[in-house]
PDB file of N, CA and C in Angstrom:
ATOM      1  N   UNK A   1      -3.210  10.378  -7.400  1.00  0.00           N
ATOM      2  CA  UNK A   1      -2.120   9.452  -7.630  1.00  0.00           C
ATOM      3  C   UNK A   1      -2.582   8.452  -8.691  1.00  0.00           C
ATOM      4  N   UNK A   2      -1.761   8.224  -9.461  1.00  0.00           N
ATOM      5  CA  UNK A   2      -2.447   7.030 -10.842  1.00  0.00           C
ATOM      6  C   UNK A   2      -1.543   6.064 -10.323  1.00  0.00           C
ATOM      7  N   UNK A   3      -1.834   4.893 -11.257  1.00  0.00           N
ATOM      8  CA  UNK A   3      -1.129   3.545 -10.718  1.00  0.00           C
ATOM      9  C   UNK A   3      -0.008   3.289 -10.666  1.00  0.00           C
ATOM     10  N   UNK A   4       0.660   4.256 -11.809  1.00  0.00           N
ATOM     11  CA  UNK A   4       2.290   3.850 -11.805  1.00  0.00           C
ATOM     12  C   UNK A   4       3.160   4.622 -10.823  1.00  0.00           C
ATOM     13  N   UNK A   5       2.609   5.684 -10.275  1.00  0.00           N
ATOM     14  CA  UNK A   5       3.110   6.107  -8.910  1.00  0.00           C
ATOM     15  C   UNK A   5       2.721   5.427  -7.931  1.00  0.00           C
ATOM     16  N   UNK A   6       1.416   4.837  -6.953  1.00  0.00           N
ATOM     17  CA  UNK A   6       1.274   3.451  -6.657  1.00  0.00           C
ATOM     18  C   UNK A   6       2.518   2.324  -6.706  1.00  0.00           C
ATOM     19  N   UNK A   7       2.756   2.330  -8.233  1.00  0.00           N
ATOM     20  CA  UNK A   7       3.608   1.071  -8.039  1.00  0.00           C
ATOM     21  C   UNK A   7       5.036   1.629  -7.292  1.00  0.00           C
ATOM     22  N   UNK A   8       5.112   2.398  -7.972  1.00  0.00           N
ATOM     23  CA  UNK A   8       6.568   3.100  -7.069  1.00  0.00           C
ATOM     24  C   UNK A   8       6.808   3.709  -5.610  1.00  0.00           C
ATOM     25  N   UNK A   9       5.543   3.928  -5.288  1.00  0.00           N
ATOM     26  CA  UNK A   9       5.145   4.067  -4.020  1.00  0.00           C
ATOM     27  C   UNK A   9       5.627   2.920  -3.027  1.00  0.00           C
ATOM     28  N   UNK A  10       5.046   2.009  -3.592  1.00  0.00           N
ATOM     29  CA  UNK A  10       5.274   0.964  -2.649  1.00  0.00           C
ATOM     30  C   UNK A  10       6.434   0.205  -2.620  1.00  0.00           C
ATOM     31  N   UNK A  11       7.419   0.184  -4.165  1.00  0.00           N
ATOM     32  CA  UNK A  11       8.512  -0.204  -4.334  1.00  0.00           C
ATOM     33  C   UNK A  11       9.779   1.128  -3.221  1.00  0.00           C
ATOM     34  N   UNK A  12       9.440   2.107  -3.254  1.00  0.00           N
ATOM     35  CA  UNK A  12       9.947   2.927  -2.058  1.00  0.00           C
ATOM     36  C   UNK A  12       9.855   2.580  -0.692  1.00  0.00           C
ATOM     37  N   UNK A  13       8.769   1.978  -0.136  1.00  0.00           N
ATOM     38  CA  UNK A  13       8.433   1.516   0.941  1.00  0.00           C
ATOM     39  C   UNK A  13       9.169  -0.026   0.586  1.00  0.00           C
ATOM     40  N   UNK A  14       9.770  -0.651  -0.231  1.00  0.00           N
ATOM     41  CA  UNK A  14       9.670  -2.276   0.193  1.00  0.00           C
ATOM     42  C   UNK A  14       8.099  -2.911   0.720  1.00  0.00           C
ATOM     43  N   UNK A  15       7.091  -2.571  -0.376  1.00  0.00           N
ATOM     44  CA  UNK A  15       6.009  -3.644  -0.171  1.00  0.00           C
ATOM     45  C   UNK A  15       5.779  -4.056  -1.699  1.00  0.00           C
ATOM     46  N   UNK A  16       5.271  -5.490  -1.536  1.00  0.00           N
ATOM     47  CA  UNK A  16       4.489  -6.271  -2.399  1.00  0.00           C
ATOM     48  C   UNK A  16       2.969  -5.513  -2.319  1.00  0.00           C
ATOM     49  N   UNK A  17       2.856  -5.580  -3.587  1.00  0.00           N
ATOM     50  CA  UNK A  17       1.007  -5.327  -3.936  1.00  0.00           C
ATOM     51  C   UNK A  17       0.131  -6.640  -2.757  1.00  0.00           C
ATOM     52  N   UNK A  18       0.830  -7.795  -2.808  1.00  0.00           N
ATOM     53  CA  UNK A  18       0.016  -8.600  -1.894  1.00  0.00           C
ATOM     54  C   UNK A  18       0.118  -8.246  -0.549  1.00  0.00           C
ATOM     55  N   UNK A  19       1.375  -8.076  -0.238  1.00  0.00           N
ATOM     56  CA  UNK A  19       1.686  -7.019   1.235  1.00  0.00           C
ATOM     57  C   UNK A  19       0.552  -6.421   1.638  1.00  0.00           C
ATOM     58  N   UNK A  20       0.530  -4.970   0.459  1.00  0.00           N
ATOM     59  CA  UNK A  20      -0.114  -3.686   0.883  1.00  0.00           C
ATOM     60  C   UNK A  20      -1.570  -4.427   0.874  1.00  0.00           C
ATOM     61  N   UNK A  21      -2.182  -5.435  -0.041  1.00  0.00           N
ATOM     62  CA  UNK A  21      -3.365  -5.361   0.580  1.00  0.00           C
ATOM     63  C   UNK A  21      -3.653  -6.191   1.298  1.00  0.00           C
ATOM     64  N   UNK A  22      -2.842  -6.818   2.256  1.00  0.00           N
ATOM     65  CA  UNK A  22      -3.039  -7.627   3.162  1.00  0.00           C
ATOM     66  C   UNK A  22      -2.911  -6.291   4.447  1.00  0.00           C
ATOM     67  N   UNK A  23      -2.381  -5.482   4.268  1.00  0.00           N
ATOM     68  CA  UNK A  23      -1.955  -4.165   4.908  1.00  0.00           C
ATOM     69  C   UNK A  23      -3.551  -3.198   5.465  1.00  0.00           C
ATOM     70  N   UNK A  24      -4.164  -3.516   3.773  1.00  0.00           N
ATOM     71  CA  UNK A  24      -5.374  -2.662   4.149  1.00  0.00           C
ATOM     72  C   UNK A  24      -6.992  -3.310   4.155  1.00  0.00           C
ATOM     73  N   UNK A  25      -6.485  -4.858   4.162  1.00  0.00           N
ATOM     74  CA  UNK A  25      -7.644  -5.865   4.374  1.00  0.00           C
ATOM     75  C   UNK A  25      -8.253  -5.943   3.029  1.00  0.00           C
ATOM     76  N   UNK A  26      -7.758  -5.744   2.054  1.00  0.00           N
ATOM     77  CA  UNK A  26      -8.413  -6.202   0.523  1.00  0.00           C
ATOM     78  C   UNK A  26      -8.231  -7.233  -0.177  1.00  0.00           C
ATOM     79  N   UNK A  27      -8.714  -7.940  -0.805  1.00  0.00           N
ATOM     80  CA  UNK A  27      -7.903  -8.795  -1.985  1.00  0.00           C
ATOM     81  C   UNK A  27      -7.268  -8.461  -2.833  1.00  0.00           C
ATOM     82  N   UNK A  28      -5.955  -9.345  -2.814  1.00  0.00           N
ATOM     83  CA  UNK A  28      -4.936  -8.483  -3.577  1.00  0.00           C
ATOM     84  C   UNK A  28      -5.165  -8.243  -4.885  1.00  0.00           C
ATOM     85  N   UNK A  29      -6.014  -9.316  -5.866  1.00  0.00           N
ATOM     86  CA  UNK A  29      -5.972  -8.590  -7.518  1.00  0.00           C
ATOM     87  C   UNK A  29      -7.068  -7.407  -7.554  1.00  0.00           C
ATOM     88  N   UNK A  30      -8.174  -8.019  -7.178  1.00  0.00           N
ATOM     89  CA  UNK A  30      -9.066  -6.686  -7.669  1.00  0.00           C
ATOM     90  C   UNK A  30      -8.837  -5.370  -7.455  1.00  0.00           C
ATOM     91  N   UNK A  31      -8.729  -4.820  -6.470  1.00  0.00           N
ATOM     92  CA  UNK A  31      -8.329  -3.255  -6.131  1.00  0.00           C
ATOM     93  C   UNK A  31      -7.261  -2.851  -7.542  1.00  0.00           C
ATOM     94  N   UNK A  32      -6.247  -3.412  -7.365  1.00  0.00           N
ATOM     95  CA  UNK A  32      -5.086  -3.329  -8.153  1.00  0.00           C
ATOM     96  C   UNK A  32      -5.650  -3.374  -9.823  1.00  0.00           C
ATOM     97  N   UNK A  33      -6.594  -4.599  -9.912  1.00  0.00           N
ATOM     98  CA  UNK A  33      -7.286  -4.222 -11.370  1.00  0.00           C
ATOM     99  C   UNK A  33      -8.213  -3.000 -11.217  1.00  0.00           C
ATOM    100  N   UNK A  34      -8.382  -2.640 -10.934  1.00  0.00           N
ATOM    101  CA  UNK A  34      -9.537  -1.614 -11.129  1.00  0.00           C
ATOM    102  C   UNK A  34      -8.674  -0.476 -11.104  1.00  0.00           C
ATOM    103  N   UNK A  35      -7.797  -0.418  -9.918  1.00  0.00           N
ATOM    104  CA  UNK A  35      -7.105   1.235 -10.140  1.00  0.00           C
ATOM    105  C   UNK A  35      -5.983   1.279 -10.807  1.00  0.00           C
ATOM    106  N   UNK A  36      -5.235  -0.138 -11.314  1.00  0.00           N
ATOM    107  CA  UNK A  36      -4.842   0.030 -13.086  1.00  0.00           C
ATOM    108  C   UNK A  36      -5.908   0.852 -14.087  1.00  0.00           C
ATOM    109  N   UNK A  37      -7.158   0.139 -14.158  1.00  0.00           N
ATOM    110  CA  UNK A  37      -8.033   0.388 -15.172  1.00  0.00           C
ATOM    111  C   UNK A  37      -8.505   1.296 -15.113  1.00  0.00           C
ATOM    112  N   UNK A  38      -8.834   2.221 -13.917  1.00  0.00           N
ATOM    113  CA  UNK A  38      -9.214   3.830 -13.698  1.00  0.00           C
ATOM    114  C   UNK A  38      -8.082   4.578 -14.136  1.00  0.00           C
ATOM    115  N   UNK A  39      -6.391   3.996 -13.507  1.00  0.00           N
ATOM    116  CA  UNK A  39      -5.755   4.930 -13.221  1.00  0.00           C
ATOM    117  C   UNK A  39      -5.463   5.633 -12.622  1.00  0.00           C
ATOM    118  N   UNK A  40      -6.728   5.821 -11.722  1.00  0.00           N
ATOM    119  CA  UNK A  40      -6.361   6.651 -10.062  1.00  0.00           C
ATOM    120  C   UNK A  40      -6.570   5.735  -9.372  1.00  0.00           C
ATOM    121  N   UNK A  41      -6.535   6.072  -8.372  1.00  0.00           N
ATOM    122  CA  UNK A  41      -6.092   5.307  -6.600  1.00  0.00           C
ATOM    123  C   UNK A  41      -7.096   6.137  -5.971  1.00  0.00           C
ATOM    124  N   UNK A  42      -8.371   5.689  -4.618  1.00  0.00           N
ATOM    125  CA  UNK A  42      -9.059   6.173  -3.958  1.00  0.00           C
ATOM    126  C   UNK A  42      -8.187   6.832  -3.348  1.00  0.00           C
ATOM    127  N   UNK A  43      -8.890   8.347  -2.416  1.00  0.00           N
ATOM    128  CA  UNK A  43      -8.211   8.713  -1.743  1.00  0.00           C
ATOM    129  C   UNK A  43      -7.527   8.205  -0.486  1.00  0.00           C
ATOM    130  N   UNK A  44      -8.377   7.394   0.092  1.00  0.00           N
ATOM    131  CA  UNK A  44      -8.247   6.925   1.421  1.00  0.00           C
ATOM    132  C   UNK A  44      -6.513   5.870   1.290  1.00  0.00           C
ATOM    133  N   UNK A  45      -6.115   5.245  -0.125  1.00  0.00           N
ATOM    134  CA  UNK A  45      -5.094   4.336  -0.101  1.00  0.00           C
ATOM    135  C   UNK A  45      -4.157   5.642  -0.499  1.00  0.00           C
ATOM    136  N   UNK A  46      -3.928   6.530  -1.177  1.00  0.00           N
ATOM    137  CA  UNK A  46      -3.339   7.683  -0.820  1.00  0.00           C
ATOM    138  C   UNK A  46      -3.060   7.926   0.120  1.00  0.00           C
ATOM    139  N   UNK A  47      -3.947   8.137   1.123  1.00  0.00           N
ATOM    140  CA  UNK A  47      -3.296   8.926   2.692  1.00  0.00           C
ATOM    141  C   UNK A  47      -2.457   7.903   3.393  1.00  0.00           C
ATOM    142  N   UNK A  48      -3.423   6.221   3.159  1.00  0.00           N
ATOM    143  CA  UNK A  48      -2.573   5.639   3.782  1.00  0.00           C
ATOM    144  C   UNK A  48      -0.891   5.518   3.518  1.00  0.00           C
ATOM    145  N   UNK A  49      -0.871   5.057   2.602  1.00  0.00           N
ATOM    146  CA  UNK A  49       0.537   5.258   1.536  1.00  0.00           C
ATOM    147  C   UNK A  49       1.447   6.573   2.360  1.00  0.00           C
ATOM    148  N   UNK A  50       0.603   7.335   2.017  1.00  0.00           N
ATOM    149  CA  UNK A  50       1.641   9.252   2.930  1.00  0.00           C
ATOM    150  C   UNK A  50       2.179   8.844   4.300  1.00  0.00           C
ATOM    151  N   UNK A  51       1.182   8.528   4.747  1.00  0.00           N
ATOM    152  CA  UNK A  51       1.226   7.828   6.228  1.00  0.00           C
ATOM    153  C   UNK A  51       2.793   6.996   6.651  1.00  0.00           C
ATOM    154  N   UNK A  52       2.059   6.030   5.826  1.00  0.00           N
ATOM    155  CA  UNK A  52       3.252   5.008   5.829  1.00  0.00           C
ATOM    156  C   UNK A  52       4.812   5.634   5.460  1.00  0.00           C
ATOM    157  N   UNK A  53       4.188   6.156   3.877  1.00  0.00           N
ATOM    158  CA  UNK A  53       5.568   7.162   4.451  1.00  0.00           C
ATOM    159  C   UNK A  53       6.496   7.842   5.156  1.00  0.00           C
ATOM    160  N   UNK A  54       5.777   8.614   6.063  1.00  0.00           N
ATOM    161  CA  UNK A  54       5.982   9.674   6.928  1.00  0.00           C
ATOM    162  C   UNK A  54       6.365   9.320   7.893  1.00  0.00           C
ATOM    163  N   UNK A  55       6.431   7.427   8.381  1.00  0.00           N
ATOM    164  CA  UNK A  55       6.698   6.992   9.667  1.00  0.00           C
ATOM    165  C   UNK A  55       8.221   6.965   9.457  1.00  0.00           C
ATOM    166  N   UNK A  56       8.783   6.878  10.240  1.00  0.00           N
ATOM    167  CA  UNK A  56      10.071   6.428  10.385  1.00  0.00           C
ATOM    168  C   UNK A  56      10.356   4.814  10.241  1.00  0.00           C
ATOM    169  N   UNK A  57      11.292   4.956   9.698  1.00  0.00           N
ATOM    170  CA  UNK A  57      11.869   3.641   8.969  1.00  0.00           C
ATOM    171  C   UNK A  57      11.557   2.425   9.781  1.00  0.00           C
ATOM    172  N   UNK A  58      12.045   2.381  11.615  1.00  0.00           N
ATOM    173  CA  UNK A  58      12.398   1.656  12.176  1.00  0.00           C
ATOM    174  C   UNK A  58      10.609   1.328  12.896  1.00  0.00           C
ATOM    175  N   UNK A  59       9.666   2.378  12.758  1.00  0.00           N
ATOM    176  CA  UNK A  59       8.284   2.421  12.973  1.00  0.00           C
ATOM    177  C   UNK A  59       7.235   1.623  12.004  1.00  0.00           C
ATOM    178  N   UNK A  60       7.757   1.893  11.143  1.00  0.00           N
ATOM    179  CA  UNK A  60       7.014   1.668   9.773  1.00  0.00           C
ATOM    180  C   UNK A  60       7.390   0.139   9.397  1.00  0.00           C
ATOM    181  N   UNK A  61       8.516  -0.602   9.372  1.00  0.00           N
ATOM    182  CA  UNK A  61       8.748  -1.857   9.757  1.00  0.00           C
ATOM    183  C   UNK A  61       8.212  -2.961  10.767  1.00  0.00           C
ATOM    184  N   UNK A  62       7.910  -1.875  11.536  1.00  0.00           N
ATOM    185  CA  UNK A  62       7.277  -2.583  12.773  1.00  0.00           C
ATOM    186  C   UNK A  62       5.947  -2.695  12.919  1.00  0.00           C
ATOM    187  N   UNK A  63       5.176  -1.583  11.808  1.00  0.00           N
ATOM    188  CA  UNK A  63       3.663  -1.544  11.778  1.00  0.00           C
ATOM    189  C   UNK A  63       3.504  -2.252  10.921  1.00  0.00           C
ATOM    190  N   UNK A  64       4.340  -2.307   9.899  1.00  0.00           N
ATOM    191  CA  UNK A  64       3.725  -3.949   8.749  1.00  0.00           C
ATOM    192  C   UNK A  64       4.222  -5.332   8.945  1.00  0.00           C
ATOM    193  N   UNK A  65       5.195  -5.465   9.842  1.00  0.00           N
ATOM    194  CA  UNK A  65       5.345  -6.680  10.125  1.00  0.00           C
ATOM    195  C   UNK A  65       4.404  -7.211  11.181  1.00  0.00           C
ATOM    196  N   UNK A  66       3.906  -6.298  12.346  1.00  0.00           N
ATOM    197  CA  UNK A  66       2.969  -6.404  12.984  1.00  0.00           C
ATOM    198  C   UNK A  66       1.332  -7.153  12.529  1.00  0.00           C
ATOM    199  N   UNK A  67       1.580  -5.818  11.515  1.00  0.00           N
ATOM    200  CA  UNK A  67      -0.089  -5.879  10.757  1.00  0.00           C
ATOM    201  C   UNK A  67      -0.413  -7.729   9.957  1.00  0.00           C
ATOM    202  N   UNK A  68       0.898  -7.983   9.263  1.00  0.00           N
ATOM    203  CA  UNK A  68       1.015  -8.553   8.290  1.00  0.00           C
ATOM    204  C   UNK A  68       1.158 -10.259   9.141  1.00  0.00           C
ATOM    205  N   UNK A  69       1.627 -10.193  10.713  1.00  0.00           N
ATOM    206  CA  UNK A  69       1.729 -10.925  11.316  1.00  0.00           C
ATOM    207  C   UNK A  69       0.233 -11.719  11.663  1.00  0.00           C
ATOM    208  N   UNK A  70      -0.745 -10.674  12.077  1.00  0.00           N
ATOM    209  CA  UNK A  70      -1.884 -11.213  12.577  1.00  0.00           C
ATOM    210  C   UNK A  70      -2.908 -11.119  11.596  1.00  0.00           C
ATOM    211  N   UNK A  71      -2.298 -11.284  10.451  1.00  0.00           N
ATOM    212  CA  UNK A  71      -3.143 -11.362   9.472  1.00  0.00           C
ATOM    213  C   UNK A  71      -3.507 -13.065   8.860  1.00  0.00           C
TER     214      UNK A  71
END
């Protein structure tokens, strides 16, 4: 996955870049600079991303508002 699918990734889901890495415990610029500047995305934020996908709407709302709550 390169970054500009990333970005659309998450614009499909309704998340902010600060969201998602509050989502996966990162700081939000660096990751995001670096896999601009590679162009790819580790695998592991891939699967998560699929993941997130794959939940159901009314699930998947509830796991990031959750997540994003006790953060």
């Amino acid at each position: 996955m390169n970054y500009k699918e990333y970005q659309s990734k998450l614009k499909e889901l309704d998340l902010s870049s600060k969201q998602f890495s509050q989502l996966v415990g990162v700081v939000e610029t660096t990751p995001p600079a670096v896999w601009k500047r590679k162009d790819s995305l580790p695998i592991v934020i891939e699967r998560f991303l699929e993941v997130l996908e794959k939940l159901p709407e009314d699930e998947r709302v509830l796991f990031i508002h959750h997540k994003l709550k006790n953060n």
